[in-house]
Protein backbone atom coordinates (compact mmCIF):
# COMPACT_ATOMS: atom_id res chain seq x y z
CA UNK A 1 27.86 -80.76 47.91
CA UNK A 2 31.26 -79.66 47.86
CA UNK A 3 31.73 -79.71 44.16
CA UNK A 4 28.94 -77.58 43.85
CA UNK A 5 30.14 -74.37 45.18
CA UNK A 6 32.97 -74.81 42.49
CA UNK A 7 30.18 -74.89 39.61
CA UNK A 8 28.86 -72.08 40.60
CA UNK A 9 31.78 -70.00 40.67
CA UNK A 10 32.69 -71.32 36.89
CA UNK A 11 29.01 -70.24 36.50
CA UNK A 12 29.66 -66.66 37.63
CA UNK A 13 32.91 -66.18 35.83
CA UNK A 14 31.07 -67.25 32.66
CA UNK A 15 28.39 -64.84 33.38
CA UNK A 16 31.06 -61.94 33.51
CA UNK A 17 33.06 -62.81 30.55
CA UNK A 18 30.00 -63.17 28.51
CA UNK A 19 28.65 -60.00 29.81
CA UNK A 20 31.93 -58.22 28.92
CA UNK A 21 31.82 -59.33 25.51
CA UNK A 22 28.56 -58.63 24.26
CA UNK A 23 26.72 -55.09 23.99
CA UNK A 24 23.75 -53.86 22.41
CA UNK A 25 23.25 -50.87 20.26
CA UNK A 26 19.72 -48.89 20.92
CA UNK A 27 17.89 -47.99 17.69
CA UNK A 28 18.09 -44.21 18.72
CA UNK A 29 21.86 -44.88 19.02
CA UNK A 30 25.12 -45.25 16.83
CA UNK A 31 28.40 -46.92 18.98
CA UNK A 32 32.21 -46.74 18.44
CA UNK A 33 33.71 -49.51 19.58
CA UNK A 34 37.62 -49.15 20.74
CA UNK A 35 40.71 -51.24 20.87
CA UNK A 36 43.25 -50.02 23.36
CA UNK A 37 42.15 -46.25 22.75
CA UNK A 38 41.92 -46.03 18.82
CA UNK A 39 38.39 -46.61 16.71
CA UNK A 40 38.12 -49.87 15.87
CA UNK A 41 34.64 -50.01 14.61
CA UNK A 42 31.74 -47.70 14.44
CA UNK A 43 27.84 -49.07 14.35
CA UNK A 44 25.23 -47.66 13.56
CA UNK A 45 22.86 -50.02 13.09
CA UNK A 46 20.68 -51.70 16.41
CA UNK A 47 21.32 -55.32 17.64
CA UNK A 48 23.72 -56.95 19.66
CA UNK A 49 27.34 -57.64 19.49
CA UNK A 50 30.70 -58.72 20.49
CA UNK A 51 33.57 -57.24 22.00
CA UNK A 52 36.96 -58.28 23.24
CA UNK A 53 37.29 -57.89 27.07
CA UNK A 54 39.88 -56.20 28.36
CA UNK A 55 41.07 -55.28 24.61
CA UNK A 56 37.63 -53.02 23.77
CA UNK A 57 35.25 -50.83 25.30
CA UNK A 58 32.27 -49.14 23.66
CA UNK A 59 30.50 -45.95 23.99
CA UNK A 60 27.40 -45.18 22.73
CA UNK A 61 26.01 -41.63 20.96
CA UNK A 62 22.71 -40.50 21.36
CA UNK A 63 21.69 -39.98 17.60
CA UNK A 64 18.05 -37.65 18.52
CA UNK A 65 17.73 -34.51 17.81
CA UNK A 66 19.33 -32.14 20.59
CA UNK A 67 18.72 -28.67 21.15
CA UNK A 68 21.00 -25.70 22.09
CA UNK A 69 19.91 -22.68 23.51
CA UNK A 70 22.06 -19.85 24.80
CA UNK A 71 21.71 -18.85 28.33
CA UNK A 72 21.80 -14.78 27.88
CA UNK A 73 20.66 -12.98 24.71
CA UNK A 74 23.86 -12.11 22.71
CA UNK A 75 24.47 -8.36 21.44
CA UNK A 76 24.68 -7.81 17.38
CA UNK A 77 25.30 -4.48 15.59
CA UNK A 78 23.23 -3.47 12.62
CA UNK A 79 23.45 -1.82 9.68
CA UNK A 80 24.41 1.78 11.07
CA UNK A 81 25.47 0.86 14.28
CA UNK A 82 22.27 0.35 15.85
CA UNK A 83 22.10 -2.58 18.84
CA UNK A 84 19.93 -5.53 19.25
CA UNK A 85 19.64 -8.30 22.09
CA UNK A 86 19.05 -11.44 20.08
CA UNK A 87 17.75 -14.86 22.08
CA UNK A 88 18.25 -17.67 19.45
CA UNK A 89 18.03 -21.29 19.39
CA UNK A 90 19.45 -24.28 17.33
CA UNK A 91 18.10 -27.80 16.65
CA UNK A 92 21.03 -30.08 16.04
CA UNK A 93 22.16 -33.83 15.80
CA UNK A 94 25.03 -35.87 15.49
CA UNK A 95 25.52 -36.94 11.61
CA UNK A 96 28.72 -38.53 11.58
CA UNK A 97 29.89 -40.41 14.49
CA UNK A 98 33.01 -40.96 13.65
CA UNK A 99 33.85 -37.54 13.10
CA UNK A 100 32.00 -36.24 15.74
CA UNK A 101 34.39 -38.35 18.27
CA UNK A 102 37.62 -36.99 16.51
CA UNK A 103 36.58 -33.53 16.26
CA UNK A 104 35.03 -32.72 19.77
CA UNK A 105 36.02 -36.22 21.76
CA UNK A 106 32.47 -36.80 21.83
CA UNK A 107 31.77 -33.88 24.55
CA UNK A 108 28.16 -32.61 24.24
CA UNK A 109 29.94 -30.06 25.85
CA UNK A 110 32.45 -28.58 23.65
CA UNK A 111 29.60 -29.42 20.41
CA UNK A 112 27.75 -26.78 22.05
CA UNK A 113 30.50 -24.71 22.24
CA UNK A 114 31.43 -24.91 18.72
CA UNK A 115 27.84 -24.29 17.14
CA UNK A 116 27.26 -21.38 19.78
CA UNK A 117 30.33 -19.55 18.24
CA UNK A 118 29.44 -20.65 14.65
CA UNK A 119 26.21 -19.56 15.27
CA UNK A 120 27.11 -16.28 17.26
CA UNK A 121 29.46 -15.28 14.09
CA UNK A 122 27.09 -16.02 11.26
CA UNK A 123 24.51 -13.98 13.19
CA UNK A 124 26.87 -11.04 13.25
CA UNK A 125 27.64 -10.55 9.47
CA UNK A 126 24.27 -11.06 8.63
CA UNK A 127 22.75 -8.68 11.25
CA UNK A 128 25.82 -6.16 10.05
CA UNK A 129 24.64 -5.43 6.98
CA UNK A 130 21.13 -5.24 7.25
CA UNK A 131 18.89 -2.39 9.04
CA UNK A 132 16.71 -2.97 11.86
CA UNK A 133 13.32 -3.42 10.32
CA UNK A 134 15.20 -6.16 8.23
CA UNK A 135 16.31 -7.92 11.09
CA UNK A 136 12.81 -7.86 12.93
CA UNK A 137 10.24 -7.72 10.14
CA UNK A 138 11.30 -7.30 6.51
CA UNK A 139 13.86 -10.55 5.86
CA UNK A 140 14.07 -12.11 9.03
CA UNK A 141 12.73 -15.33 6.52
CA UNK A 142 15.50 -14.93 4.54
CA UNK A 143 17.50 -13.93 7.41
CA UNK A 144 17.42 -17.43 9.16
CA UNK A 145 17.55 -19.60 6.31
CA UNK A 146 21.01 -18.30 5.09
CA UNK A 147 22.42 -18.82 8.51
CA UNK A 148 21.12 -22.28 9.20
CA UNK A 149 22.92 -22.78 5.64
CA UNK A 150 26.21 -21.60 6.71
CA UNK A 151 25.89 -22.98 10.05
CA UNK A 152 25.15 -26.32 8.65
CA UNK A 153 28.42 -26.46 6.32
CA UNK A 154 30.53 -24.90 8.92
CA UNK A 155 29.29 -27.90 11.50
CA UNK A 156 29.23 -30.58 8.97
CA UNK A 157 33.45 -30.17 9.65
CA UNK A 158 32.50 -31.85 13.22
CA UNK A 159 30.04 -34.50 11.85
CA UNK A 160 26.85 -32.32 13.05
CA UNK A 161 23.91 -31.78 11.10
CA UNK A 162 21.84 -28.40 12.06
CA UNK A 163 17.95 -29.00 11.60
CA UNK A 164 16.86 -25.58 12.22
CA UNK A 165 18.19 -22.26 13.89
CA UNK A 166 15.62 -19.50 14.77
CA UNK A 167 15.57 -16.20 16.47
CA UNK A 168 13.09 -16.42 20.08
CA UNK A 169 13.34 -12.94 20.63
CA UNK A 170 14.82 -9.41 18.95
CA UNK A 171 15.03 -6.37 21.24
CA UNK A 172 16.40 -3.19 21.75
CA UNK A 173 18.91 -2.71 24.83
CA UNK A 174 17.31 -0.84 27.59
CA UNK A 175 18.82 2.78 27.27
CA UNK A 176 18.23 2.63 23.21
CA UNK A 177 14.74 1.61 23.82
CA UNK A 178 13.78 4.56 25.84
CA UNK A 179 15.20 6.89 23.68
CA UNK A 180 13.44 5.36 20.48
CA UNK A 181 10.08 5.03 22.11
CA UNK A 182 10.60 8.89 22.95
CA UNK A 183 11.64 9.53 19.32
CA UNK A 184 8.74 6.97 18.30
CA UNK A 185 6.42 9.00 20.76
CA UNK A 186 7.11 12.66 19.39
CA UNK A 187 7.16 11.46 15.85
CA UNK A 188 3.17 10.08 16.62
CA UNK A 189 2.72 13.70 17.82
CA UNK A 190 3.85 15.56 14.99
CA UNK A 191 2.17 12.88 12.99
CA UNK A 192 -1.13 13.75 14.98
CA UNK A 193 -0.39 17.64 14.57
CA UNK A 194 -0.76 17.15 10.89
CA UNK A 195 -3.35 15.38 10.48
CA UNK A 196 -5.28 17.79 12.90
CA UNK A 197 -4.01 20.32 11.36
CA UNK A 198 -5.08 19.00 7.55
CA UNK A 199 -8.31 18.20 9.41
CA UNK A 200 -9.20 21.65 9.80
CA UNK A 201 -8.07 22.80 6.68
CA UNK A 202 -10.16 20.63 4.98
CA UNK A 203 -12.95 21.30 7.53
CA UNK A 204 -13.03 24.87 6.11
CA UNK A 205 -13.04 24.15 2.62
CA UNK A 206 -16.14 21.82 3.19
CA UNK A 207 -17.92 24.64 5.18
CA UNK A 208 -16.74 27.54 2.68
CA UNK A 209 -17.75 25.08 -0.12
CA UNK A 210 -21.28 24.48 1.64
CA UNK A 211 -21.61 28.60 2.06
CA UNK A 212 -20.91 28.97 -1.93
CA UNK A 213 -22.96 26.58 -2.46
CA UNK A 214 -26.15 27.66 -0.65
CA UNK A 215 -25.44 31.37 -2.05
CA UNK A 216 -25.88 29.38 -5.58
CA UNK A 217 -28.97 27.86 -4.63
CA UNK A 218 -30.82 31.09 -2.87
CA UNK A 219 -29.66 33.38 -5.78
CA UNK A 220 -30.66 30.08 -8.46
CA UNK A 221 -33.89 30.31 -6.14
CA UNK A 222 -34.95 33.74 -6.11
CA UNK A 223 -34.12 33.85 -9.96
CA UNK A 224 -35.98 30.87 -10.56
CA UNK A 225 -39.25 32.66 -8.14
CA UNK A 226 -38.58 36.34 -10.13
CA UNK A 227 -39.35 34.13 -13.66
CA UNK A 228 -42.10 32.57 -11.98
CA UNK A 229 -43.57 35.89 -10.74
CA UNK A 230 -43.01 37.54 -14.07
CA UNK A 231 -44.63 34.60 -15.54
CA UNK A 232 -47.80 35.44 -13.97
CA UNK A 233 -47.72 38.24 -13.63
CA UNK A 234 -47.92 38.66 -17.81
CA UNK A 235 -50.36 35.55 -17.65
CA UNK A 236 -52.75 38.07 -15.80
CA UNK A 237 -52.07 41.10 -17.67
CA UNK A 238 -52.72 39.11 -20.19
CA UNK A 239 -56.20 37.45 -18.76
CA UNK A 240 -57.15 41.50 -17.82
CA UNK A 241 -56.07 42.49 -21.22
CA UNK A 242 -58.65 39.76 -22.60
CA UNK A 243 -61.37 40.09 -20.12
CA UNK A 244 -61.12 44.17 -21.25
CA UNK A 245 -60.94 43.72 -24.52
CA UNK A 246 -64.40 42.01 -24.50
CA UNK A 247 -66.24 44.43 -22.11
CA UNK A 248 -64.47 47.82 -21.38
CA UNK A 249 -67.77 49.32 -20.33
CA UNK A 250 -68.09 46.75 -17.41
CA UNK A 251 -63.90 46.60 -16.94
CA UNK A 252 -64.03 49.90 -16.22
CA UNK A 253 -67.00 50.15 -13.70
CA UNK A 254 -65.41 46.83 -12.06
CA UNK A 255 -62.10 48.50 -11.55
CA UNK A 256 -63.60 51.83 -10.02
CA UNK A 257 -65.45 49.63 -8.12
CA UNK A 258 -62.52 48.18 -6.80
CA UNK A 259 -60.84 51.66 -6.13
CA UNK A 260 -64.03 52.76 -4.51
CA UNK A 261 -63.46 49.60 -2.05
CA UNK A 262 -60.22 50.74 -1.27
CA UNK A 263 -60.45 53.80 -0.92
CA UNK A 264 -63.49 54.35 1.59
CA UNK A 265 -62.84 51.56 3.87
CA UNK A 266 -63.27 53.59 6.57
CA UNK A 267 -66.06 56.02 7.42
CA UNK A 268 -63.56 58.94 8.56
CA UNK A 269 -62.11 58.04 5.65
CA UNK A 270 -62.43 61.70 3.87
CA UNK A 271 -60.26 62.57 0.29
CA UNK A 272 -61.04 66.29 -1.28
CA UNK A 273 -61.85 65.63 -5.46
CA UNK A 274 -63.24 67.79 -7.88
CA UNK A 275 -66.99 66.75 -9.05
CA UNK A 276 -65.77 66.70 -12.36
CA UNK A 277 -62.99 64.47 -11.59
CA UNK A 278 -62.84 61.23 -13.60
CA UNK A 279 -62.46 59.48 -10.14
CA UNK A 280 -66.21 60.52 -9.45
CA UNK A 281 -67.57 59.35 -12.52
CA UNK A 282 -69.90 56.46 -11.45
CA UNK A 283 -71.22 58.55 -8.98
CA UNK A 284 -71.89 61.50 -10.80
CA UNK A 285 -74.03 58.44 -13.36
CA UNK A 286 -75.46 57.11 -10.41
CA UNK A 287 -76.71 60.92 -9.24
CA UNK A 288 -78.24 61.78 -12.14
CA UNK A 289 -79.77 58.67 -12.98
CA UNK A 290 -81.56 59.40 -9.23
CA UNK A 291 -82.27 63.33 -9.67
CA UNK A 292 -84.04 62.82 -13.69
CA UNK A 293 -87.71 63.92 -13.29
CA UNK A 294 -89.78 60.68 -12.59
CA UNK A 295 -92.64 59.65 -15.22
């Protein structure tokens, strides 16, 4: 019994030296392994391995993709001085361990730090020589794609890769806003004015167009209804010329017929003739055919 407790503190001591020497590396991990302060070794591939106690300590990198993303909005100038509140974002991860470690000791920290002012100063000359519309609409594409280029080589320097930098949100500062939503809002006004104003205009020609027009159409009409009337009227002259021409006799007594009709419709109807006028001549006929001395 007594030599056991001995065993089991030889076990124990094993345990820890065996558990100082060997580490494993996570497959979402690279490691640099140290000896007395300066990199030894760097891994990058997952297993497990050995280390010196005492003579070398590890530390491990997280080798994901990591995201940065700034706090405020940061304040650019555009092309003619104009302001704009930009809200970005960068995807980033560590491509060279080794460099990453001698550039930034490692710190997540002071990484961030360096892509928010590479970042910050890549946005500013490319906001500073393009308009507003540019920055918002137009090339905002081509915008982002030359800045995660530049960013990328400028971070490469620290072993970081960039994946992708984009813009969350572009906006106006308060005070500019109002005053280009007022501009924005009286433009829209005079905008409305003259298309009300062209409105009308046109309006008028339609209706003075529509007046001309009718005029054209009555006056087309009425020509069109004189020809018509003409037209008939010479189709009857002519049918009274004919109908004459083969009966005057019996034209004639029809027509004074007719003027007889007309002209007594009435029995105080009363007109003062001569008995020799032609207007009496069927009567006169029609007399003396009655007074002749019967047979």
């Amino acid at each position: 019994m007594k030599a056991v407790g001995p065993v089991i503190a030889l076990l124990i001591v094993v345990a820890i030296v065996i558990s100082g020497t060997l580490f494993t590396v996570d497959q979402r991990q690279n490691a640099i392994v140290f000896q007395l302060g300066e990199v030894k070794e760097v891994i990058t591939k997952p297993g497990m391995y050995f280390k010196w106690p005492m003579l070398q300590n590890v530390r491990h990198f997280d080798m994901r993709i990591l995201s940065f993303d700034d706090a405020e909005p940061l304040r650019f100038l555009t092309q003619g001085n104009r302001p704009l509140l930009v809200d970005s974002f960068v995807k980033w991860k560590i491509d060279d361990v080794r460099q990453y470690y001698v550039s930034v000791q490692g710190d997540e920290f002071r990484a961030s730090t360096r892509i928010r002012q590479t970042v910050s100063g890549t946005l500013r000359d490319e906001f500073g020589i393009r308009t507003v519309h540019d920055v918002v609409s137009g090339e905002r594409e081509q915008i982002m794609s030359r800045v995660r280029e530049k960013v990328d080589q400028d971070l490469a320097r620290i072993g970081v890769g960039v994946v992708d930098v984009r813009l969350k949100r572009v906006d106006l500062p308060q005070d500019v806003s109002e005053s280009v939503y007022r501009r924005m809002e009286a433009e829209r006004k005079r905008i409305a004015n003259e298309l009300r104003a062209t409105g009308a205009a046109e309006a008028e020609k339609i209706r003075a167009d529509a007046d001309r027009q009718r005029e054209v159409i009555l006056a087309e009409a009425y020509r069109d209804a004189q020809r018509v009337r003409g037209e008939g009227d010479a189709k009857s002259a002519a049918i009274y010329a004919g109908a004459f021409s083969q009966n005057p006799e019996f034209y004639s007594f029809y027509r004074s017929m007719e003027a007889y009709r007309s002209t007594f419709r009435g029995r105080n109807d009363l007109m003062l003739l001569e008995p020799t006028s032609d207007f009496m001549r069927y009567f006169r006929d029609s007399l003396g055919k009655n007074t002749s001395p019967r047979k």
